[in-house]
C-alpha atoms as a PDB file:
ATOM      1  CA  UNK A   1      66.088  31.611  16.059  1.00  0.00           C
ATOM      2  CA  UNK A   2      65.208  28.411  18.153  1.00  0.00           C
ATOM      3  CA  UNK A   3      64.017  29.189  21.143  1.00  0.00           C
ATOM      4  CA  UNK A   4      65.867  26.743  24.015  1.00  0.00           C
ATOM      5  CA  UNK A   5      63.525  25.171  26.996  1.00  0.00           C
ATOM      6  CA  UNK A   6      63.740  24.055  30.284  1.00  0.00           C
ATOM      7  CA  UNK A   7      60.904  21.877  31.315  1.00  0.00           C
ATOM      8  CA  UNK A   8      60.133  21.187  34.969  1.00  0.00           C
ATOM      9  CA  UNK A   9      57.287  18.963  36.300  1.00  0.00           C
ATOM     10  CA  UNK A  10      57.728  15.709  39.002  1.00  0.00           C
ATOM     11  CA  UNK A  11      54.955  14.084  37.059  1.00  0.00           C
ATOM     12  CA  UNK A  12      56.969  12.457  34.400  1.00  0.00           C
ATOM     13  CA  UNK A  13      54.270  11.051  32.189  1.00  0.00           C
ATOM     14  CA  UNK A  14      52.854  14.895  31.685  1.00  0.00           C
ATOM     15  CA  UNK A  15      56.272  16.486  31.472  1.00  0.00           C
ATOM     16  CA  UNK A  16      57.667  13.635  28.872  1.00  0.00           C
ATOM     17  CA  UNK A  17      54.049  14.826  26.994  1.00  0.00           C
ATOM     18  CA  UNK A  18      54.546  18.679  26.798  1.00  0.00           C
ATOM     19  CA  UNK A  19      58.508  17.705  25.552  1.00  0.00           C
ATOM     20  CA  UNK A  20      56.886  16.026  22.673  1.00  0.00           C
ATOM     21  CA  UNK A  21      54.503  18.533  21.836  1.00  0.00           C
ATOM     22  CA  UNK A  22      56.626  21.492  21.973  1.00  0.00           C
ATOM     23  CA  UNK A  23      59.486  19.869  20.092  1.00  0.00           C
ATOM     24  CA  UNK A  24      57.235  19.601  17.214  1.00  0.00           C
ATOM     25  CA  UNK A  25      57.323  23.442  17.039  1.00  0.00           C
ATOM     26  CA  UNK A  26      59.936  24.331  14.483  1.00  0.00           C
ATOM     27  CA  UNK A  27      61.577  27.737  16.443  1.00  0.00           C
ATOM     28  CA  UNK A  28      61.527  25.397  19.607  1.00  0.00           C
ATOM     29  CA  UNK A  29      63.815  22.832  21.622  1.00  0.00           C
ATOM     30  CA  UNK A  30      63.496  21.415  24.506  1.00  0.00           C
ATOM     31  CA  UNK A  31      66.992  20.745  25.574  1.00  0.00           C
ATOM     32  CA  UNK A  32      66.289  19.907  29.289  1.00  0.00           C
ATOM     33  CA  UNK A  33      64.322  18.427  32.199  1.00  0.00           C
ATOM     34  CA  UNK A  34      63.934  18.412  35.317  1.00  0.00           C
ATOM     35  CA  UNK A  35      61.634  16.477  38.462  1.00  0.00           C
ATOM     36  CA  UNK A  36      62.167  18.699  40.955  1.00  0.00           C
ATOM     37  CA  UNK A  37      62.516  22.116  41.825  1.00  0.00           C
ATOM     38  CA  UNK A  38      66.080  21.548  43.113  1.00  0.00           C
ATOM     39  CA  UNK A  39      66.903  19.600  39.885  1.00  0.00           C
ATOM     40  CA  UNK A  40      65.571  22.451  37.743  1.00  0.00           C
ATOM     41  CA  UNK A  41      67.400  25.357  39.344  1.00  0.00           C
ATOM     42  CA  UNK A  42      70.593  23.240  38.766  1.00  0.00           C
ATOM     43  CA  UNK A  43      70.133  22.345  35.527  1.00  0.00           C
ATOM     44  CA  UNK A  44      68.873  25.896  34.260  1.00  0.00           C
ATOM     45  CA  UNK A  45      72.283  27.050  35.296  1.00  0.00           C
ATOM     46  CA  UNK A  46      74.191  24.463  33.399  1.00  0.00           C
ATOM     47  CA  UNK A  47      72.402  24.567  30.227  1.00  0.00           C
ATOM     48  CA  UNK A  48      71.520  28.236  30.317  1.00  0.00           C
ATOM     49  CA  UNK A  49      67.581  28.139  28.467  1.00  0.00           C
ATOM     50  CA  UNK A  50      65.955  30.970  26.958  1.00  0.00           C
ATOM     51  CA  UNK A  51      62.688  29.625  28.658  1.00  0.00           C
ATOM     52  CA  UNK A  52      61.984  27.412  31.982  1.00  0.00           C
ATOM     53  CA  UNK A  53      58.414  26.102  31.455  1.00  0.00           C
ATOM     54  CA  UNK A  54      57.907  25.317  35.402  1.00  0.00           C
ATOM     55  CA  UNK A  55      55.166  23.072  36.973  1.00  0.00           C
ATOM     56  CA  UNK A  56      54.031  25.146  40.580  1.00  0.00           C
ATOM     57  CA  UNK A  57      54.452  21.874  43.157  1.00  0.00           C
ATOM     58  CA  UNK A  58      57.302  20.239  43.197  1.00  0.00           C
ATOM     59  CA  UNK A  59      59.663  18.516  45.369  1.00  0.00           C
ATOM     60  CA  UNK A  60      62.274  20.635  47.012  1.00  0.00           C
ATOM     61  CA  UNK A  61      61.721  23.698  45.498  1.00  0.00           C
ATOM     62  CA  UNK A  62      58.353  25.127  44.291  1.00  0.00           C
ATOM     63  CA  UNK A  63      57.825  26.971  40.895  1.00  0.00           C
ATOM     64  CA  UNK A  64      57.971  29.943  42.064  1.00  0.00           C
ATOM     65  CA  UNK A  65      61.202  29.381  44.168  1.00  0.00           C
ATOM     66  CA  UNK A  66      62.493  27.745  41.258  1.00  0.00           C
ATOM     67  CA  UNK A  67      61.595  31.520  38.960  1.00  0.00           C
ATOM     68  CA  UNK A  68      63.331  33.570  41.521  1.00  0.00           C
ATOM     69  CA  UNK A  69      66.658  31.657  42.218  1.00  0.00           C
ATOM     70  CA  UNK A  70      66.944  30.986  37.530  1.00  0.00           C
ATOM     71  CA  UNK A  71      66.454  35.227  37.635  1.00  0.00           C
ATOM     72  CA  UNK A  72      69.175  35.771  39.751  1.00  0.00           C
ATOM     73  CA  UNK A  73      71.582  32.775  38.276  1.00  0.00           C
ATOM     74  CA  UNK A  74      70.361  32.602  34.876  1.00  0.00           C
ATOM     75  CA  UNK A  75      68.938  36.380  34.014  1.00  0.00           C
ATOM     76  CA  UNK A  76      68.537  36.103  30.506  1.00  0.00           C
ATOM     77  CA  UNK A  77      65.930  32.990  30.847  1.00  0.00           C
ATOM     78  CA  UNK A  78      62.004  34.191  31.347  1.00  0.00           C
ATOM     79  CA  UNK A  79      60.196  31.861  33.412  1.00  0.00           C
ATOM     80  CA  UNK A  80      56.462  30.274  32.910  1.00  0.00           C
ATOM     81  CA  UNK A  81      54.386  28.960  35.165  1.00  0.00           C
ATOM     82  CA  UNK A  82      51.942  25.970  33.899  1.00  0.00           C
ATOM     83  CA  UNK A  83      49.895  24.554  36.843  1.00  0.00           C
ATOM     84  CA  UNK A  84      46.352  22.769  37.850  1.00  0.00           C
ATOM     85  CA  UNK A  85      46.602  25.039  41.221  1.00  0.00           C
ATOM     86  CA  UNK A  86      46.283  28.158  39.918  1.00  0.00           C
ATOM     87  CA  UNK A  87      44.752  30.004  42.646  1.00  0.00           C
ATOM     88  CA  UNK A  88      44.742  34.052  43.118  1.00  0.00           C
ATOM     89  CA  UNK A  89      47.796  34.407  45.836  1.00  0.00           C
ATOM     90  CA  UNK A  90      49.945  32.313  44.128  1.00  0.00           C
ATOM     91  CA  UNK A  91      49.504  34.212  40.639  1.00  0.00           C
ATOM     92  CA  UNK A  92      50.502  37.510  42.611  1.00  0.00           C
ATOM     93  CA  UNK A  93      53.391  35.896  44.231  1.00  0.00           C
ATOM     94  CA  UNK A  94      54.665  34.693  40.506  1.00  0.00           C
ATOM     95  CA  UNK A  95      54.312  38.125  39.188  1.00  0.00           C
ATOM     96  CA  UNK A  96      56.213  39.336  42.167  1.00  0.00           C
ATOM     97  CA  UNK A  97      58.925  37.013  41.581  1.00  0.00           C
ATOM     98  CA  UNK A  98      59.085  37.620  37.761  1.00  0.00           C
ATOM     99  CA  UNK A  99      57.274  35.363  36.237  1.00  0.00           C
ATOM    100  CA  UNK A 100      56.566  36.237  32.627  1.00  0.00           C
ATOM    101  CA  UNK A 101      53.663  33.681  31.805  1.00  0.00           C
ATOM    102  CA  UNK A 102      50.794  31.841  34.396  1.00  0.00           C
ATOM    103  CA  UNK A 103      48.797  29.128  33.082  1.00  0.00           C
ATOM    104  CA  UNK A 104      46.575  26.059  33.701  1.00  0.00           C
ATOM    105  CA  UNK A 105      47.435  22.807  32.605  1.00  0.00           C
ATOM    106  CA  UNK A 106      43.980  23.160  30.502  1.00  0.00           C
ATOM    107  CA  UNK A 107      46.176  24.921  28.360  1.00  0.00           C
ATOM    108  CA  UNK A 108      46.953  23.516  25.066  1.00  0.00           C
ATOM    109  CA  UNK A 109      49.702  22.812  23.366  1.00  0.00           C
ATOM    110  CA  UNK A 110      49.898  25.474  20.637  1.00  0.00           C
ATOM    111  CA  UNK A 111      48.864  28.216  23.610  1.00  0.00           C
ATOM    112  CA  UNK A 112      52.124  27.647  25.469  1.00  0.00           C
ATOM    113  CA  UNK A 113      53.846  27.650  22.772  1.00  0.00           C
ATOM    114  CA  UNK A 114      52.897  31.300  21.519  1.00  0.00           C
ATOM    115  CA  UNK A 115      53.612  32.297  25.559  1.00  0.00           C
ATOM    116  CA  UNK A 116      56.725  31.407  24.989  1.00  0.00           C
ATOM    117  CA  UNK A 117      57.275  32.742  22.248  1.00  0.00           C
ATOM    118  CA  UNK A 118      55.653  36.053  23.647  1.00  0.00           C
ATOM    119  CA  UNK A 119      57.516  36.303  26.998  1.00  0.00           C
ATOM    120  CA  UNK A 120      61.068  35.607  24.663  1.00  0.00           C
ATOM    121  CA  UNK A 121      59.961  38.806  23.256  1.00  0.00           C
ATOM    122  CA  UNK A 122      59.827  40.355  26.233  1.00  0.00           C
ATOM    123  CA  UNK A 123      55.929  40.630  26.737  1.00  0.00           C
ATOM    124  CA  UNK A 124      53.659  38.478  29.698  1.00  0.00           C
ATOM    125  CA  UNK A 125      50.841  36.204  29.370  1.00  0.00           C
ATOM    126  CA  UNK A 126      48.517  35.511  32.031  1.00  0.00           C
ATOM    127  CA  UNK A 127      45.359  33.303  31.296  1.00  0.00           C
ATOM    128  CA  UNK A 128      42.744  35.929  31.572  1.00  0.00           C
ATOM    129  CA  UNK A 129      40.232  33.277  34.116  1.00  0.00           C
ATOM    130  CA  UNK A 130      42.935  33.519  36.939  1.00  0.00           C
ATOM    131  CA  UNK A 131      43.593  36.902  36.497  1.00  0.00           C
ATOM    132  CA  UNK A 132      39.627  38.202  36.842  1.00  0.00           C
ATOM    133  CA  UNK A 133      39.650  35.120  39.870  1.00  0.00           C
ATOM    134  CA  UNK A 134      43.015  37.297  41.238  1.00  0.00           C
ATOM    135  CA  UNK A 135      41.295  40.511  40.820  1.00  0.00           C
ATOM    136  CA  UNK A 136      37.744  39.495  42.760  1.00  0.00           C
ATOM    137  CA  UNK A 137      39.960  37.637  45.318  1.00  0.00           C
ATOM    138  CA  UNK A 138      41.928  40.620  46.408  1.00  0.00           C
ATOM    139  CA  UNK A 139      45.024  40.867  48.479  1.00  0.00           C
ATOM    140  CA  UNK A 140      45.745  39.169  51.177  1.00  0.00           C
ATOM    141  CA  UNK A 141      44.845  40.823  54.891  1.00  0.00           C
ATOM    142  CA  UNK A 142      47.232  38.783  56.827  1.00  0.00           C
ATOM    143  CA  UNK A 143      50.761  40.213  57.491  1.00  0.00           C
ATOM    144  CA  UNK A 144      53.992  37.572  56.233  1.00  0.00           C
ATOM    145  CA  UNK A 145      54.122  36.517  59.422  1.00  0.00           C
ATOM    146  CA  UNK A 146      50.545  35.747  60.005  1.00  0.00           C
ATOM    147  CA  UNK A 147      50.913  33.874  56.282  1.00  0.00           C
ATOM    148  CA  UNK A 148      53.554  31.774  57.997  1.00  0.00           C
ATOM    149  CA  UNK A 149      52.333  30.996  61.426  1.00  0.00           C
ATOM    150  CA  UNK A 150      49.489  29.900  59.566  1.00  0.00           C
ATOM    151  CA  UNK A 151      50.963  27.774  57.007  1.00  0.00           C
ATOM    152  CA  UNK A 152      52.778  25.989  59.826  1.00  0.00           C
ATOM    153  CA  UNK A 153      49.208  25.709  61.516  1.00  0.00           C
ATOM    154  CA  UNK A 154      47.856  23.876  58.597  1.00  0.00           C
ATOM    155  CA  UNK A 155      48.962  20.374  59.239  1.00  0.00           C
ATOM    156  CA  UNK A 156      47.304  20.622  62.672  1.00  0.00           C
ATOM    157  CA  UNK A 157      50.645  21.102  64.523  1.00  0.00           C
ATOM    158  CA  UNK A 158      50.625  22.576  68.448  1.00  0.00           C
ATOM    159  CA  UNK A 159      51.271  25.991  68.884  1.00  0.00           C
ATOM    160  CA  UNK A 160      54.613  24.748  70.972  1.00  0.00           C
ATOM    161  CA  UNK A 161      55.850  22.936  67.682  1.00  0.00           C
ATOM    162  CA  UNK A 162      55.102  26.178  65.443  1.00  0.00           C
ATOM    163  CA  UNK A 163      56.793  28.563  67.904  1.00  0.00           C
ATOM    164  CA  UNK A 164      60.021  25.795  67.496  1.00  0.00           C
ATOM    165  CA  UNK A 165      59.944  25.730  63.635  1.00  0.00           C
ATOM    166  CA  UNK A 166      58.945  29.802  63.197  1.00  0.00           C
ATOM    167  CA  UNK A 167      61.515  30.438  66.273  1.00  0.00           C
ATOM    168  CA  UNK A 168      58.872  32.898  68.038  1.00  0.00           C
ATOM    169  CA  UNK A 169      57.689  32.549  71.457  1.00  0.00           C
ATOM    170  CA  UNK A 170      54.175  30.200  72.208  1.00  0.00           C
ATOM    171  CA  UNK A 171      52.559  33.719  73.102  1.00  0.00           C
ATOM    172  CA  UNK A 172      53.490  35.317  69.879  1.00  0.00           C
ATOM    173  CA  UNK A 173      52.554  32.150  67.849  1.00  0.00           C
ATOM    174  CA  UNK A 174      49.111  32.492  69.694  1.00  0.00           C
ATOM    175  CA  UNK A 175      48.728  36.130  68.678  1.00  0.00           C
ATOM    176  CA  UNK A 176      49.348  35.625  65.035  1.00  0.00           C
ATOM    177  CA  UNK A 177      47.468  32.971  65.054  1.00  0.00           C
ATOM    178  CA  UNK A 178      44.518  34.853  66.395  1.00  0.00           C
ATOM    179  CA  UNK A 179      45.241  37.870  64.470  1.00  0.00           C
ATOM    180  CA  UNK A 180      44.828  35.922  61.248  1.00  0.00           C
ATOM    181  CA  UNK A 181      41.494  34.180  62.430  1.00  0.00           C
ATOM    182  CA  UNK A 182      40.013  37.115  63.096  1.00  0.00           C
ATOM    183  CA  UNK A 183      41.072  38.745  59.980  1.00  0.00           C
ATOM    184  CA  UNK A 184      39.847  35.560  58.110  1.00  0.00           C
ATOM    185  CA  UNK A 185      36.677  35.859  59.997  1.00  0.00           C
ATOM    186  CA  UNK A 186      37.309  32.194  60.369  1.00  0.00           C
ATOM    187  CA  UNK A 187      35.985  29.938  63.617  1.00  0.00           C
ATOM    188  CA  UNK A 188      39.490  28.570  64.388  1.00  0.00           C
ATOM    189  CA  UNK A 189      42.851  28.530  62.921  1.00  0.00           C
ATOM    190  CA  UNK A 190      42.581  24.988  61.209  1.00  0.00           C
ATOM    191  CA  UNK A 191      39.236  26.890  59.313  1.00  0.00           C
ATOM    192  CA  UNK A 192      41.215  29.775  58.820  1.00  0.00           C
ATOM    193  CA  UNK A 193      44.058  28.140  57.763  1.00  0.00           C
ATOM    194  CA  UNK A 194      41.645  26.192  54.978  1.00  0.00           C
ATOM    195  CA  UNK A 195      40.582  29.480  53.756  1.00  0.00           C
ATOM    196  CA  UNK A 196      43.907  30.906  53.442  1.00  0.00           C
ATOM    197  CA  UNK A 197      45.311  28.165  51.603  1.00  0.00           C
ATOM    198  CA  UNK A 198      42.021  28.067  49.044  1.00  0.00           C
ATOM    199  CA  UNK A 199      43.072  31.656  48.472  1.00  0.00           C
ATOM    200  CA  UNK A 200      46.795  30.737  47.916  1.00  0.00           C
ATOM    201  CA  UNK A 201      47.594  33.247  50.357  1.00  0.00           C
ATOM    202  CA  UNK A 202      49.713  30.819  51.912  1.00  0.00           C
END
């Protein structure tokens, strides 16, 4: 059986790469790609892959945005993740969203393509570094709407443009914000905001 992929990576020089490595496989095809999350969410519905091989940042849509909304459209398709940001909150997220495979871009070649071969048969790969860095990183203290307030917070914007975007109140935004500082045992939200993001808890 060949096994059909979706590729999806905004760097085209790395994503025309991979499609030339992993069309040497003999069970696999790449039959699609896409530069942004938006693009790869439509395509994956068109051409209907057994396997989206997704890049984490993108335009649009992220990878694991991208995993959720090709589960619900496309539900026979397993998604991987393949990224050079492969910190501890954003592996747990992923697994949440059903993500059957999380790797670095270290990865070779030949490794993906036994993931994917793995997660077609229904197992899950995930690169055993970022799992023992998930595991001594722990969950993450701050409440989803801490994890928001910050992530607004992170660019520096005023508490009167966050309460705007996050439709709260400038006292509430102040509250989270302090919540998660303290939490974070952080001197100020920017710091904390640094330390959340390092995590990928936001």
């Amino acid at each position: 059986m060949t096994i059909r992929l979706l590729l999806a990576d905004d760097e085209n020089l790395i994503r025309d790469a991979l499609a030339s490595l992993l069309d040497l496989e003999d069970d696999l095809e790449v039959v699609a790609q896409a530069a942004s999350g938006t693009e790869a969410v439509a395509v994956a519905a068109r051409v209907r892959p057994d396997v989206a091989v997704l890049d984490l940042q993108m335009p649009g849509l992220d990878g694991i945005e991208v995993a959720s909304q090709i589960a619900a459209d496309v539900p026979g398709c397993a998604s991987v993740i393949v990224t050079s940001h492969g910190r501890p909150g954003y592996l747990k997220k992923a697994l949440e969203a059903g993500v059957r495979g999380f790797l670095p871009k270290t990865t070779s070649a030949k490794v993906l393509a036994d993931v994917v071969r793995q997660v077609v048969a229904g197992g899950r790969y995930v690169d055993p570094e970022l799992a023992a860095e998930a595991i001594s990183a722990g969950a993450s203290p701050l409440t989803a709407r801490e994890a928001d307030v910050l992530e607004l917070a992170a660019d520096g914007a005023a508490v009167e443009e966050i309460a705007t975007r996050a439709s709260l109140s400038p006292g509430t935004v102040r509250n989270y914000l302090s919540s998660a500082v303290t939490k974070l045992g952080a001197a100020n939200r920017h710091e904390a905001a640094r330390m959340a993001r390092a995590r990928g808890w936001i």
